[in-house]
Structures are given as C-alpha cells and as structure tokens.
C-alpha atoms as a PDB file:
ATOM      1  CA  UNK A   1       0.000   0.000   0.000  1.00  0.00           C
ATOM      2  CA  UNK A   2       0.889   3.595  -1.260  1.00  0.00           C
ATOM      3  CA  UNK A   3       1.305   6.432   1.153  1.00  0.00           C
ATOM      4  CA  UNK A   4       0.609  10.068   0.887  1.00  0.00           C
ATOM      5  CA  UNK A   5       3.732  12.154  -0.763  1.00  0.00           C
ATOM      6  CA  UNK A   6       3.932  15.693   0.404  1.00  0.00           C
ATOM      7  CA  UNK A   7       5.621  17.234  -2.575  1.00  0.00           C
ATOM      8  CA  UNK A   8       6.971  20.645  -1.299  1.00  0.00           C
ATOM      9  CA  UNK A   9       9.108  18.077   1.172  1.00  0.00           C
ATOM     10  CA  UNK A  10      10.126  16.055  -1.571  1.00  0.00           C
ATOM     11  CA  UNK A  11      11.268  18.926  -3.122  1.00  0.00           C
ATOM     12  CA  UNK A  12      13.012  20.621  -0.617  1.00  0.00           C
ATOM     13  CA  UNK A  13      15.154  17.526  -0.471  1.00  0.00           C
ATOM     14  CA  UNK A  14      16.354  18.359  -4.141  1.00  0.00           C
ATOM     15  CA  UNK A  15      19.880  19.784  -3.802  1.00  0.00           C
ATOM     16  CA  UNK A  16      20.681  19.800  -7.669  1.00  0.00           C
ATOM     17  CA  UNK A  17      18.707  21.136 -10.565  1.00  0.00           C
ATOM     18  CA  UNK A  18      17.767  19.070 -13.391  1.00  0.00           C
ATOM     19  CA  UNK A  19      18.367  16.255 -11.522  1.00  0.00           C
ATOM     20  CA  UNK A  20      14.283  14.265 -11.520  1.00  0.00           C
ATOM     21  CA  UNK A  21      13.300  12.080  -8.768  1.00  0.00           C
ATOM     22  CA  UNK A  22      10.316   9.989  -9.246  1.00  0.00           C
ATOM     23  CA  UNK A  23       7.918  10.483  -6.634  1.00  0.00           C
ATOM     24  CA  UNK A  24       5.699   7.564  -7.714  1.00  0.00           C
ATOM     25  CA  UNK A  25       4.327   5.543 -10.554  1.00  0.00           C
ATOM     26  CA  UNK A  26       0.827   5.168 -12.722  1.00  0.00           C
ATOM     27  CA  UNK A  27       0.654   1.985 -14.656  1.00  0.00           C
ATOM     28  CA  UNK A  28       3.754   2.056 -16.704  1.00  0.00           C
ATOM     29  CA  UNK A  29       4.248   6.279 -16.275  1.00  0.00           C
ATOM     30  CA  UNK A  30       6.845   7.844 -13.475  1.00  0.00           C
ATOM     31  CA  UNK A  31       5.909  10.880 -11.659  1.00  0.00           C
ATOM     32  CA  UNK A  32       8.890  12.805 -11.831  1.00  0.00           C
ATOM     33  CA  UNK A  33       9.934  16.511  -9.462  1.00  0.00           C
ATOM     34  CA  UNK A  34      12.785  18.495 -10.247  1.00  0.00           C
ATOM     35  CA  UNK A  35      14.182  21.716  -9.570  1.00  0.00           C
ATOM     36  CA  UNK A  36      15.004  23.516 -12.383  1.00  0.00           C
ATOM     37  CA  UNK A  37      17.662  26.250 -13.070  1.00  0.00           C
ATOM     38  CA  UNK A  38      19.145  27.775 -16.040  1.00  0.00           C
ATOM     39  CA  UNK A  39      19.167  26.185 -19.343  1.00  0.00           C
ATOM     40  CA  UNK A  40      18.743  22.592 -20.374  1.00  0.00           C
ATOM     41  CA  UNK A  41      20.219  20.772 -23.428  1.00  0.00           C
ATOM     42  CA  UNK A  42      18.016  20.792 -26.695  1.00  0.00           C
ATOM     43  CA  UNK A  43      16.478  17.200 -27.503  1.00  0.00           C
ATOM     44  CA  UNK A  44      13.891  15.201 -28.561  1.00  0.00           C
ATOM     45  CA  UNK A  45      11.719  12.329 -26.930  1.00  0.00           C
ATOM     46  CA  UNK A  46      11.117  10.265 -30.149  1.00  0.00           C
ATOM     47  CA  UNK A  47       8.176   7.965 -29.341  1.00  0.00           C
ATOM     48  CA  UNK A  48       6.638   9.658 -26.206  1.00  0.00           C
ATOM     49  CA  UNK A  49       4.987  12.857 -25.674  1.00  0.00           C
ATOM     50  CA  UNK A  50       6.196  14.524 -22.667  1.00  0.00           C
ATOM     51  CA  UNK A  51       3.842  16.349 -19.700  1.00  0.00           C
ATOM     52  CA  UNK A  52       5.290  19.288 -17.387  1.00  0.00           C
ATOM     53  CA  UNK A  53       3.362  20.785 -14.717  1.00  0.00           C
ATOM     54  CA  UNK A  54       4.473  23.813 -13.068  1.00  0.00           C
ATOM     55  CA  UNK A  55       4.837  23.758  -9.133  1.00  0.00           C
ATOM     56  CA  UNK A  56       6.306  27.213  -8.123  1.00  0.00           C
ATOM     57  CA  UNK A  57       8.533  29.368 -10.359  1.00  0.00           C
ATOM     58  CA  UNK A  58       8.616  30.105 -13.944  1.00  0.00           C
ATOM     59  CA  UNK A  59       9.045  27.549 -16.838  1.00  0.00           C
ATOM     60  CA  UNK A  60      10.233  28.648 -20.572  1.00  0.00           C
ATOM     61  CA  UNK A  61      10.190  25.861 -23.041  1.00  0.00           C
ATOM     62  CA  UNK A  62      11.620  26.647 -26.743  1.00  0.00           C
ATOM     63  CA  UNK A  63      10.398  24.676 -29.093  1.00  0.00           C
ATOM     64  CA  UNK A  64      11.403  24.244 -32.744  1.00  0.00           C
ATOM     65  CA  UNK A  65      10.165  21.772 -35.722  1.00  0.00           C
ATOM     66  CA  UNK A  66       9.810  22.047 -39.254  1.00  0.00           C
ATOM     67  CA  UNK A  67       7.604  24.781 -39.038  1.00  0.00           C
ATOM     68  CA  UNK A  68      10.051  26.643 -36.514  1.00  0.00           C
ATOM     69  CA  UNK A  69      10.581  27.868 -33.588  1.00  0.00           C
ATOM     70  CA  UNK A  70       9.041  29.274 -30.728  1.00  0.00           C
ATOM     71  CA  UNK A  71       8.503  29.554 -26.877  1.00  0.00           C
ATOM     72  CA  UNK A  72       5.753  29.297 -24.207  1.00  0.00           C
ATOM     73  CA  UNK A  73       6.072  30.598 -20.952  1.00  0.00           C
ATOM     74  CA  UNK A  74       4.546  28.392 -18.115  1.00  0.00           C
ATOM     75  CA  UNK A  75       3.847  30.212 -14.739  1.00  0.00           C
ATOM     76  CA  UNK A  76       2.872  28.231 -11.943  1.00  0.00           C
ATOM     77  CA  UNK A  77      -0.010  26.250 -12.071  1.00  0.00           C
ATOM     78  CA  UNK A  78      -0.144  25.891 -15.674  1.00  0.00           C
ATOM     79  CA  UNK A  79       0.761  22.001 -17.780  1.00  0.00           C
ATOM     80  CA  UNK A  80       2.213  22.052 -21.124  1.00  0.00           C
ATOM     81  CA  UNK A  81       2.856  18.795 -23.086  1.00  0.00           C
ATOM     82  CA  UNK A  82       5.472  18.609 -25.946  1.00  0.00           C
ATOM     83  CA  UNK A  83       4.547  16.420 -28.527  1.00  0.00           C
ATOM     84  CA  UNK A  84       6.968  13.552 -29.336  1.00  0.00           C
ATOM     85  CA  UNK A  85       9.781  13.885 -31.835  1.00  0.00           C
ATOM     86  CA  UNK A  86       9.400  18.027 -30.893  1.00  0.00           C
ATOM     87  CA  UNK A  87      12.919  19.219 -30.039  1.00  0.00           C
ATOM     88  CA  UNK A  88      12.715  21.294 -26.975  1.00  0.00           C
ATOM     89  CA  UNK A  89      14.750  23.308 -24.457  1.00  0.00           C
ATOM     90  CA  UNK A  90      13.441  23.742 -20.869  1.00  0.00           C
ATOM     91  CA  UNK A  91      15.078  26.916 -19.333  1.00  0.00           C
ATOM     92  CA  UNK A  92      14.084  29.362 -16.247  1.00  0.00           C
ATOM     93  CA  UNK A  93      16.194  31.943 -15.309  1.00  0.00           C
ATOM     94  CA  UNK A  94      14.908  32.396 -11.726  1.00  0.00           C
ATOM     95  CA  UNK A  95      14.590  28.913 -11.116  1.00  0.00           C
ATOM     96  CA  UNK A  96      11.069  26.736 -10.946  1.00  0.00           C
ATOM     97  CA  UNK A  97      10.079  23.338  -9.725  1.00  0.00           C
ATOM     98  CA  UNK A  98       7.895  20.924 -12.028  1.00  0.00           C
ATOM     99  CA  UNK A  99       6.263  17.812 -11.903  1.00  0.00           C
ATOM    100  CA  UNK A 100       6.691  16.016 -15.157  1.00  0.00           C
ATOM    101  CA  UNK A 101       4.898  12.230 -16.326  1.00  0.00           C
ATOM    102  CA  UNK A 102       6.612  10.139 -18.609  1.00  0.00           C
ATOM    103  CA  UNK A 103       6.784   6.679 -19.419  1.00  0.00           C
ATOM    104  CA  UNK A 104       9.074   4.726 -17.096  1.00  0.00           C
ATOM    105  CA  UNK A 105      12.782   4.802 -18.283  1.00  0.00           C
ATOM    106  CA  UNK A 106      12.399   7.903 -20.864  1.00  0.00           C
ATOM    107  CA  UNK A 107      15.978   9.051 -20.138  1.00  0.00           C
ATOM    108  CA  UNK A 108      15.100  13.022 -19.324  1.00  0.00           C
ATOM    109  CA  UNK A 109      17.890  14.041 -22.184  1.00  0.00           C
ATOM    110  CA  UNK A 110      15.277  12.178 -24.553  1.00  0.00           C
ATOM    111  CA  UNK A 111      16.686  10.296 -27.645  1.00  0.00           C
ATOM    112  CA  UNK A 112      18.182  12.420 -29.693  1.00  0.00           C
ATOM    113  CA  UNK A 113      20.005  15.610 -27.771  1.00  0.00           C
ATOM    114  CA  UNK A 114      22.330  18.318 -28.650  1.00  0.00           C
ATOM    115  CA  UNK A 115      25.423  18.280 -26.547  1.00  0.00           C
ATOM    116  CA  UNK A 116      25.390  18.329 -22.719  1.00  0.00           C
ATOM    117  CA  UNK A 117      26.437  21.147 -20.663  1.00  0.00           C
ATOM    118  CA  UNK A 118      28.422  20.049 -17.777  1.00  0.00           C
ATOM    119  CA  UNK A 119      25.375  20.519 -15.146  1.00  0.00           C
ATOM    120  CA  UNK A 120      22.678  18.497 -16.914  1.00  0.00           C
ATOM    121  CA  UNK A 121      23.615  14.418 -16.383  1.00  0.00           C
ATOM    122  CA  UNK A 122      20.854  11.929 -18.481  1.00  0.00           C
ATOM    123  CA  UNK A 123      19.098  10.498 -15.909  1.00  0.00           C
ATOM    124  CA  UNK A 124      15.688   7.792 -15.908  1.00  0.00           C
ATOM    125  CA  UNK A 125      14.947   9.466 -12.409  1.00  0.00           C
ATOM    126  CA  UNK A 126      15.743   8.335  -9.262  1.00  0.00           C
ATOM    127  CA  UNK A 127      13.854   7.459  -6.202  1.00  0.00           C
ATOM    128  CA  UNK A 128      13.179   9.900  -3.530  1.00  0.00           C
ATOM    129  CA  UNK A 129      15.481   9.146  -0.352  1.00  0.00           C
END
C-alpha cells in the first residue's frame, strides 16, 4: 500500500537542478519533481509525448520543428505537453520546480540531444530518499 507524498518536502530535499526524482508511478508512467535552473540541453523524446506541470517558479520551453521555432512561458499552475519527436529546451532563469509524467525509463535528455552542458547528467529518475 501507497502512502501520501507531500511534494513541497520532496522537493526541498532536491539539492541539484535538473536532476528528476520519481515520486511515484501510474501503470507504466513515473511521476517525476525536479528543480530547475538555467538552461537545459536541446532534444527530442522520439516515441513519447512529454507532460510538465508547473509547481512554483517560472518555466520557458523553446520549441522548434519544421515549421520553426518558438517559446511558451509556463507560470505556476499551468501544464504544457510537448509532442513527441518536438525538439525542446526547458530553461528558467529564476529557477522553478515541475512535476513532469513520462513513461518509465524515458531518459530526461530524450533520444536524440544536442550536446550536454556540464550541469545536466541523463538520468531515468531516481527514487526519492
């Protein structure tokens, strides 16, 4: 039996951004937190759409396809879901905390990324301590 996860806790027990912890599961989905800082990589998630959910803070996500590019702006409170095979590029520049759901093992650096900058590690999640 499941019990209740208070997610501001969880949180506060995030010392690195971009680094997701999976705070539970749905069927075959993780329910991932992270703290978010900066900029992320650009990439892709080829076969899976991905959902982000904004907790506190400020999310920017550029997108870009053949049509383009653009960005959305997600204050708290408000989802966005990036279609698969949509490269993307999470970024906030005072930092934010999400909640994202993705299918268990999506590596959060997707399949196809441009290079990594030396703070952002691919990860599957991990559990919460």
């Amino acid at each position: 039996m499941t019990e209740p996860i208070n997610l501001h806790t969880a949180l506060a027990a995030i010392d690195r951004p971009w680094d997701p912890r999976i705070v539970t599961q749905v069927n075959d989905y993780d329910v991932r937190i992270a703290k978010v800082e900066g900029e992320f990589a650009w990439h892709a998630h080829d076969t899976t759409d991905e959902f982000f959910l904004v907790l506190d803070g400020e999310l920017r996500i550029a997108l870009r396809d053949a049509s383009g590019e653009r960005s959305v702006v997600l204050p708290r409170g408000a989802v966005f879901v990036v279609p698969r095979g949509v490269e993307h590029k999470p970024s906030s520049a005072d930092g934010a905390s999400i909640l994202m759901f993705e299918p268990t093992g999506t590596p959060n650096t997707g399949d196809r990324h441009d290079e990594l900058p030396e703070h952002i590690a691919t990860s599957t999640g991990r559990r919460l301590d």
